[in-house]
C-alpha atoms as a PDB file:
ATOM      1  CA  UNK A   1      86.546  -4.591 197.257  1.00  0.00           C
ATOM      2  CA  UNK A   2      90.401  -4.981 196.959  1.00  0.00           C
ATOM      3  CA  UNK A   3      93.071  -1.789 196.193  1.00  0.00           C
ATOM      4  CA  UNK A   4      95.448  -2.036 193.867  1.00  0.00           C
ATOM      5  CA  UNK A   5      98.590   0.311 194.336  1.00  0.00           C
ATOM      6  CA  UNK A   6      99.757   0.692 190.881  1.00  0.00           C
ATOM      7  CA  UNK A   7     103.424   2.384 190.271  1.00  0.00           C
ATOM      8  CA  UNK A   8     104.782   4.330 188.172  1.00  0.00           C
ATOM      9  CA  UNK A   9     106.805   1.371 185.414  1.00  0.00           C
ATOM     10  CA  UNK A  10     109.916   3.393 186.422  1.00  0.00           C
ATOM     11  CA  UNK A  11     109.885   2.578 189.708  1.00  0.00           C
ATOM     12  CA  UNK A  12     108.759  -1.012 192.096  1.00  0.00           C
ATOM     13  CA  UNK A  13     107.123  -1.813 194.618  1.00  0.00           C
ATOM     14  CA  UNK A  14     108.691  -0.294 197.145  1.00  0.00           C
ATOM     15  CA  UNK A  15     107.718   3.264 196.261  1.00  0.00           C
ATOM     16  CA  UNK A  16     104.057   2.184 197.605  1.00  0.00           C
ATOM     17  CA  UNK A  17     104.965  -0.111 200.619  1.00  0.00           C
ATOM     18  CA  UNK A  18     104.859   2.326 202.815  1.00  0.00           C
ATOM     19  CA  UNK A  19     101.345   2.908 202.279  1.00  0.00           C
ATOM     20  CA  UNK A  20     100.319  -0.790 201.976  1.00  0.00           C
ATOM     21  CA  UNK A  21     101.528  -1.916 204.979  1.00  0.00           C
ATOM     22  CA  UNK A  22      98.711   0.881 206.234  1.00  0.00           C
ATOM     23  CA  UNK A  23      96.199  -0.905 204.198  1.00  0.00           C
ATOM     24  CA  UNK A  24      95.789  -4.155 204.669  1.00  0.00           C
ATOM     25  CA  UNK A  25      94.851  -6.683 202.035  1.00  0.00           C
ATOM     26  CA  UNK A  26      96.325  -4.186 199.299  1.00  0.00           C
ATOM     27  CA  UNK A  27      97.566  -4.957 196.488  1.00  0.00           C
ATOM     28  CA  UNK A  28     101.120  -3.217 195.050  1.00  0.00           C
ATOM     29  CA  UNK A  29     101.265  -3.870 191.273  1.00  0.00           C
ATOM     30  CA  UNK A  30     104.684  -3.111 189.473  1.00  0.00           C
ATOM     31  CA  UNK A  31     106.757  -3.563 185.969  1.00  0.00           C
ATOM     32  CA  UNK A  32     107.804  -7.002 185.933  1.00  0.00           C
ATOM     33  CA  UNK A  33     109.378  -6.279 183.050  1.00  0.00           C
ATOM     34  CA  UNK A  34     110.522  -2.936 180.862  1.00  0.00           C
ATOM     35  CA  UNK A  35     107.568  -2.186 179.280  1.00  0.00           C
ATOM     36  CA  UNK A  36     108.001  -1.011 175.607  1.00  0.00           C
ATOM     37  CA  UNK A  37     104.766   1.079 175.272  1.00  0.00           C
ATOM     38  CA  UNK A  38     102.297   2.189 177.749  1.00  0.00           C
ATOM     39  CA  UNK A  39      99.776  -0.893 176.595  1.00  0.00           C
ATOM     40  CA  UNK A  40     102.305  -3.379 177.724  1.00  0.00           C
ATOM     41  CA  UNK A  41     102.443  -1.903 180.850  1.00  0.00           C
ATOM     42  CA  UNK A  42      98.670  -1.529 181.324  1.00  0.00           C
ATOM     43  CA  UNK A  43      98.533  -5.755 180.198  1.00  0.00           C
ATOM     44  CA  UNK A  44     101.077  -6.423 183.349  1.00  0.00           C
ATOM     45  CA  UNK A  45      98.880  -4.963 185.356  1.00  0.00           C
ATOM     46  CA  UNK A  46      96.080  -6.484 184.392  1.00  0.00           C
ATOM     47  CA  UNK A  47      97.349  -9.748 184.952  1.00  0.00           C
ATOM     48  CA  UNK A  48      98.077  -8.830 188.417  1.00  0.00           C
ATOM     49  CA  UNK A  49      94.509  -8.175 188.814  1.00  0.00           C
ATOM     50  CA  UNK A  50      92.466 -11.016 188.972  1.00  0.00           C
ATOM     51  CA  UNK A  51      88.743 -10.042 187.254  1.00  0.00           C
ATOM     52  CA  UNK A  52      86.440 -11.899 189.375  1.00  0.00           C
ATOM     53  CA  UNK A  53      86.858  -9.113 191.973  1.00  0.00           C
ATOM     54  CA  UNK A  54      86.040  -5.436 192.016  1.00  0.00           C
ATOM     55  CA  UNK A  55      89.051  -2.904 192.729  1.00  0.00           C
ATOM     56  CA  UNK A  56      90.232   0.280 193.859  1.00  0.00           C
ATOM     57  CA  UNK A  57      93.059   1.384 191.480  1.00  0.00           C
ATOM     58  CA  UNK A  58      95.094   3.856 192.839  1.00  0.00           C
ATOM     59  CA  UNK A  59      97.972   4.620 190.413  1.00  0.00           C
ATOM     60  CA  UNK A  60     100.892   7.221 190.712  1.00  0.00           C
ATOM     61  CA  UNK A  61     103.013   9.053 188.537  1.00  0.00           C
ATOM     62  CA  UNK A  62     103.264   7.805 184.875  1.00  0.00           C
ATOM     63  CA  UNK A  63     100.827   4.888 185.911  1.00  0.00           C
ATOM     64  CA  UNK A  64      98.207   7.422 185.811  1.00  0.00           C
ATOM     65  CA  UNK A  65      97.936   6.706 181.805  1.00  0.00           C
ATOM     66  CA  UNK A  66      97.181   3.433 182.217  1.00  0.00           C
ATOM     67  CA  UNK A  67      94.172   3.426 184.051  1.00  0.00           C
ATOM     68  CA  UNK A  68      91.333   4.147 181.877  1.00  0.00           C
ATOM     69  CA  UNK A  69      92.478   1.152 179.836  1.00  0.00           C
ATOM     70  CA  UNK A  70      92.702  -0.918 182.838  1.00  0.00           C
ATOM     71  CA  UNK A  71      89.422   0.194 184.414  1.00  0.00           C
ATOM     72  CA  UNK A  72      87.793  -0.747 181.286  1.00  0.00           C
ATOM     73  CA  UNK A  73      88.571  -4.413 181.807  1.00  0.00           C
ATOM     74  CA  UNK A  74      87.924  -4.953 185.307  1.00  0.00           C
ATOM     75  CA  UNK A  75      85.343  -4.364 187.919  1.00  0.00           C
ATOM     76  CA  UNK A  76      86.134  -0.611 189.521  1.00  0.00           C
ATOM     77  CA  UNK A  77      84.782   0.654 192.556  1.00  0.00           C
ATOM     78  CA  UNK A  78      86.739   3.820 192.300  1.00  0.00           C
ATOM     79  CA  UNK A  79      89.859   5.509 191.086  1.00  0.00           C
ATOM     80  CA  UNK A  80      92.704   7.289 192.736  1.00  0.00           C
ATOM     81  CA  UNK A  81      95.269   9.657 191.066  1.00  0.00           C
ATOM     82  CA  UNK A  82      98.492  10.448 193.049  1.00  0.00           C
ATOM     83  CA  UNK A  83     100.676  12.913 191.564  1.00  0.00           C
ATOM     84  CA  UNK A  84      99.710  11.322 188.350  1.00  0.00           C
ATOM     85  CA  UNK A  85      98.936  11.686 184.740  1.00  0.00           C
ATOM     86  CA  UNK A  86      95.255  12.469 184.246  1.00  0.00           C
ATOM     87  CA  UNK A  87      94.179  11.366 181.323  1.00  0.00           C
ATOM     88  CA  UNK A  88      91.201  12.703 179.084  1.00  0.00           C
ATOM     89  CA  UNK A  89      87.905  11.431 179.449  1.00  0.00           C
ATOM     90  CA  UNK A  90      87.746  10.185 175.374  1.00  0.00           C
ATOM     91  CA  UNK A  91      90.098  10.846 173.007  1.00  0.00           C
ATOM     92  CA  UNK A  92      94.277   9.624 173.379  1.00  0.00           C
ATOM     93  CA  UNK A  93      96.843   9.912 175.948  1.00  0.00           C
ATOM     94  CA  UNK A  94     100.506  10.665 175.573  1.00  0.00           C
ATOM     95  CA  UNK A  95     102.825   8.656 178.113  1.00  0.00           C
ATOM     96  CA  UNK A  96     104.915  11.698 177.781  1.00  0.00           C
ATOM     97  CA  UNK A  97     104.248  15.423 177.313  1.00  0.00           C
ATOM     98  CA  UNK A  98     105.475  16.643 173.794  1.00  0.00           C
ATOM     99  CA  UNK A  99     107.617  19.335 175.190  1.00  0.00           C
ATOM    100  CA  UNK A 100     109.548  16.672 177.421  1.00  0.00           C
ATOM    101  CA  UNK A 101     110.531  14.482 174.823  1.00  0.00           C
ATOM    102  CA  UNK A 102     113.141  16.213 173.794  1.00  0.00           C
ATOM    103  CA  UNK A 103     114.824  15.857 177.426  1.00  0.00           C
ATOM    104  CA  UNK A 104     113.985  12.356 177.323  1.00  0.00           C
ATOM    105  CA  UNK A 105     115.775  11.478 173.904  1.00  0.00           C
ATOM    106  CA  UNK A 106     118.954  13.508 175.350  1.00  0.00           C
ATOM    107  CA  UNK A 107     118.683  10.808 177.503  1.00  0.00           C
ATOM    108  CA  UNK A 108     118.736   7.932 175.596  1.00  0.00           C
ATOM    109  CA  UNK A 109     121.695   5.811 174.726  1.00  0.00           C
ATOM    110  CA  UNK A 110     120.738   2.980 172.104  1.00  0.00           C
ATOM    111  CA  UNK A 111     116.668   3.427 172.386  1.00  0.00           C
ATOM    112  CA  UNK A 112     117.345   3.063 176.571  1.00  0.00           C
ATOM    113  CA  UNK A 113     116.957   5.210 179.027  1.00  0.00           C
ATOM    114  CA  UNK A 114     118.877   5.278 182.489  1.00  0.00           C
ATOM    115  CA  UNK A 115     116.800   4.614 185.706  1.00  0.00           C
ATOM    116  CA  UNK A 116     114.942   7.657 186.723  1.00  0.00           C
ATOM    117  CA  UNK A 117     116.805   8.891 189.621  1.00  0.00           C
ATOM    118  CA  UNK A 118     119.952   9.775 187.177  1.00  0.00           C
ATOM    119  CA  UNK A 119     117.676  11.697 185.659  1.00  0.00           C
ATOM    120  CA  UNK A 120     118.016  14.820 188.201  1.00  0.00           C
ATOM    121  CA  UNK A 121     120.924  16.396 189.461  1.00  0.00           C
ATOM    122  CA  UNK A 122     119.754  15.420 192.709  1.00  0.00           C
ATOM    123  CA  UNK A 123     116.653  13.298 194.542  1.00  0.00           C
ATOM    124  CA  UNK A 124     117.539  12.926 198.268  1.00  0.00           C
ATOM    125  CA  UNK A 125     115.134  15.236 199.017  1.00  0.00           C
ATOM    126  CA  UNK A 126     112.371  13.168 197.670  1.00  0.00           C
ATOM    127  CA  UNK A 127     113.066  10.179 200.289  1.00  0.00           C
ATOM    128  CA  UNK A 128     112.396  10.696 203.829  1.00  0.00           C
ATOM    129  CA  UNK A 129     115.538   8.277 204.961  1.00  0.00           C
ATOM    130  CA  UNK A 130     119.023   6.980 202.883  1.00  0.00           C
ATOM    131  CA  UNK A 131     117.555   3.578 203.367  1.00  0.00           C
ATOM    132  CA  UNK A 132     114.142   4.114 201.423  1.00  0.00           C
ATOM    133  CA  UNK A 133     116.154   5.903 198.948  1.00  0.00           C
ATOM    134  CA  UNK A 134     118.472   2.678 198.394  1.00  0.00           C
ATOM    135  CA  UNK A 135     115.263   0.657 198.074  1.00  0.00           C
ATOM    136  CA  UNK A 136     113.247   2.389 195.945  1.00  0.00           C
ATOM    137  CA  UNK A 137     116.203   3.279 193.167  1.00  0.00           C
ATOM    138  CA  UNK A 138     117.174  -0.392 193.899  1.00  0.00           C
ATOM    139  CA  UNK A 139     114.133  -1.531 191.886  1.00  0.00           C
ATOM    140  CA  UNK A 140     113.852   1.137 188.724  1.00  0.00           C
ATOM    141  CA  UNK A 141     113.887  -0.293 185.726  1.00  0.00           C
ATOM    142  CA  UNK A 142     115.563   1.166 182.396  1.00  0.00           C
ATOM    143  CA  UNK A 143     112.111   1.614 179.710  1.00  0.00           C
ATOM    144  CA  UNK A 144     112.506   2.079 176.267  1.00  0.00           C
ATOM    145  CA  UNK A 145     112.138   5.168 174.807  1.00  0.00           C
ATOM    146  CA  UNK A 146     109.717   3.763 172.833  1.00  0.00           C
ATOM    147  CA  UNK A 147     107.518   3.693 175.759  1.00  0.00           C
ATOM    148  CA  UNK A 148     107.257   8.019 176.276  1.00  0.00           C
ATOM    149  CA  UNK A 149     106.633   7.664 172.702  1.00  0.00           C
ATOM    150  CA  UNK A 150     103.556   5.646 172.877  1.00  0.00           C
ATOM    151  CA  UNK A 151     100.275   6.723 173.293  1.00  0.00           C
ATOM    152  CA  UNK A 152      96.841   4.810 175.158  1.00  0.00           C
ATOM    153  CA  UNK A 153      93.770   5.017 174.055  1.00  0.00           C
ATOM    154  CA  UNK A 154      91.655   6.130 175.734  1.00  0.00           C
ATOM    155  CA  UNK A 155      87.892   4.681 176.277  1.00  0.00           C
ATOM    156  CA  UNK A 156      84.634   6.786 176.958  1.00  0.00           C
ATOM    157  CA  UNK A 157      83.375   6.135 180.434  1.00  0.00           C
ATOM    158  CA  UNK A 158      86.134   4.744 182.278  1.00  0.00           C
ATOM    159  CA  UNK A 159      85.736   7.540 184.920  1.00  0.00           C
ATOM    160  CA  UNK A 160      81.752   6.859 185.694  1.00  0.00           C
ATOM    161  CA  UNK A 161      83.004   5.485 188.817  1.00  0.00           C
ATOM    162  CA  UNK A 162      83.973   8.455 191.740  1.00  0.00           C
ATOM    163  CA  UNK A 163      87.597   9.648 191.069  1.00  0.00           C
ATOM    164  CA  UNK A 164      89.880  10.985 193.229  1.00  0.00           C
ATOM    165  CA  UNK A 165      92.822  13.116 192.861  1.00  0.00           C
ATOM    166  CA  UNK A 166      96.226  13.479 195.446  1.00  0.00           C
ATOM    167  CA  UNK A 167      98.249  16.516 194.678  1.00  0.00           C
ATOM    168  CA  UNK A 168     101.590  16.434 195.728  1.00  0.00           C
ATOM    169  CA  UNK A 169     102.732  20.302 195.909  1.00  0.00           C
ATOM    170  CA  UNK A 170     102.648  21.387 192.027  1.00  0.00           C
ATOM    171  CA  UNK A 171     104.653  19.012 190.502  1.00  0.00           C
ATOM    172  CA  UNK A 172     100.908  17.698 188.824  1.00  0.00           C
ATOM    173  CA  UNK A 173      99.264  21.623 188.921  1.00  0.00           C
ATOM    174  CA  UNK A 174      97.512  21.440 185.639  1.00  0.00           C
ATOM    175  CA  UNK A 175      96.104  17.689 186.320  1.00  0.00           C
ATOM    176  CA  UNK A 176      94.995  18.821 189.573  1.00  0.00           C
ATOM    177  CA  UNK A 177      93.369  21.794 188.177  1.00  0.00           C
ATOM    178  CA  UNK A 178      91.295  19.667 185.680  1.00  0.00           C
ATOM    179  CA  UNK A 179      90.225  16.934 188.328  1.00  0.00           C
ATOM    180  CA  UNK A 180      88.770  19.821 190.150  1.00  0.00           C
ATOM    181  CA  UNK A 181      86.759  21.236 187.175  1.00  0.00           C
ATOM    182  CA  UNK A 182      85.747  17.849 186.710  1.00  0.00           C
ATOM    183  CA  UNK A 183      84.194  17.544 189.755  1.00  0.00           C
ATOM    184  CA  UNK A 184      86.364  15.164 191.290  1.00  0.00           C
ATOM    185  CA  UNK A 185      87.727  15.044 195.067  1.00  0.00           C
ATOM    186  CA  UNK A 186      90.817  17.006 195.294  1.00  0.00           C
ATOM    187  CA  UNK A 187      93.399  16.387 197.954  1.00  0.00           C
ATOM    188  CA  UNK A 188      96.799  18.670 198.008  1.00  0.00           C
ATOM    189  CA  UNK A 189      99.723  17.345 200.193  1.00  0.00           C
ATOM    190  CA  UNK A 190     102.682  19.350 200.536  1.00  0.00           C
ATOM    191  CA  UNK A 191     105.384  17.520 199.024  1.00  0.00           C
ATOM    192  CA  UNK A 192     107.079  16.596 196.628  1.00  0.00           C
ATOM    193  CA  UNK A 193     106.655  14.011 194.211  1.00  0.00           C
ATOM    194  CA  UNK A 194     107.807  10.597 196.228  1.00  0.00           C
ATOM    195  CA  UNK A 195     105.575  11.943 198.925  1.00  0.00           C
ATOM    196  CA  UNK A 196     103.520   8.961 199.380  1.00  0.00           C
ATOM    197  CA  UNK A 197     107.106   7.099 201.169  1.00  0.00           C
ATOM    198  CA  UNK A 198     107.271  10.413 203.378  1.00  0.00           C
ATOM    199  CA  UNK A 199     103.985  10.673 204.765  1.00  0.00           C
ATOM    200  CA  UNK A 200     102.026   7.444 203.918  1.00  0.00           C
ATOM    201  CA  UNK A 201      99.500   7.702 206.259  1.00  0.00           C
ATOM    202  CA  UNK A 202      98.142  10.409 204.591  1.00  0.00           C
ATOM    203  CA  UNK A 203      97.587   8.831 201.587  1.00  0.00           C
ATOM    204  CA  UNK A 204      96.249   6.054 202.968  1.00  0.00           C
ATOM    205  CA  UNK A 205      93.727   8.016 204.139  1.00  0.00           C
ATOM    206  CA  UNK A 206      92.703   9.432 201.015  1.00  0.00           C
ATOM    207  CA  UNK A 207      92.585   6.042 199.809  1.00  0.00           C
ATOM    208  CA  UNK A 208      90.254   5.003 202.443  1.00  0.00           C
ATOM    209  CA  UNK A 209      87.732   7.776 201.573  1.00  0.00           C
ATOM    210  CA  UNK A 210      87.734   6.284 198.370  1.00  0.00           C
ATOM    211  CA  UNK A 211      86.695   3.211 199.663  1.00  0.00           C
ATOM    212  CA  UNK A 212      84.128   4.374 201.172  1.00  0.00           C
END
């Protein structure tokens, strides 16, 4: 089976580098473009995926609301949340919590928004060196506001395949409290949400578990 490391559409490839130089053979998949809703994301990353092999998706942050539309259109071995979006198992998914979309519109200048890391008074703390910092914000990309105001649809059964869940702190409390009463394998990291560029190896060894 092949892993796919699937990032958040704000952010590139190198916010999961880290972790697939640990895993070789794996796959980062990011934006290529701004997406404008949440299914034009999940169609760039399916044509990263090729479909004549069977994959381990592993998406973070935001990219967590693609995934049951993904996983219904290729061969899954397993899923991985980290620090994600958790979506339902049937019904629709919001790429942005109402109550944040009034932040995000104060945002906005001309339907845009700015690249994530202007969103916050202040992110050092999320990188583990100046350098990593410079390369991930090097790589955002300005979405549409259009895009938080999407929603996925979302199809019944994408999660018959074993699910796993990384929690980084409490940033994702509530989605980590449903994985768990759904069953699923629960891992909780301290750290805070970039975590997976300050301690990849850690990660990589949830990812490995869900491997098998």
């Amino acid at each position: 089976m092949d892993i796919a490391l699937i990032a958040s559409p704000l952010l590139g490839s190198a916010s999961w580098e880290p972790v697939a130089a640990l895993l070789p053979g794996a796959q980062v998949v990011s934006a290529e473009t701004p997406p404008a809703t949440g299914i034009a994301y999940a169609q760039q990353v399916l044509d990263a995926l090729p479909d004549d092999r069977q994959w381990v998706l592993v998406a973070h942050s935001n990219a967590g609301a693609v995934i049951p539309y993904v996983a219904s259109r290729r061969s899954v071995a397993a899923l991985v949340f980290v620090d994600a979006i958790l979506p339902p198992p049937v019904g629709e998914q919001p790429l942005a919590a109402p109550g944040f979309m009034p932040f995000l519109a104060s945002l906005a200048s001309s339907g845009e928004l700015p690249v994530w890391t202007s969103w916050w008074d202040s992110v050092a703390s999320l990188f583990p060196s100046a350098a990593v910092q410079s390369a991930v914000s090097d790589q955002q990309l300005r979405l549409p506001l259009s895009y938080f105001q999407s929603t996925m649809d979302v199809p019944a059964g994408w999660d018959a395949v074993p699910c796993f869940y990384v929690a980084f702190g409490d940033t994702y409390a509530s989605e980590r409290a449903d994985a768990s009463a759904r069953g699923w394998d629960v891992t909780i990291l301290d750290g805070a949400h970039l975590h997976q560029l300050v301690d990849p190896a850690a990660v990589a060894s949830v990812i490995r578990r869900a491997c098998g």
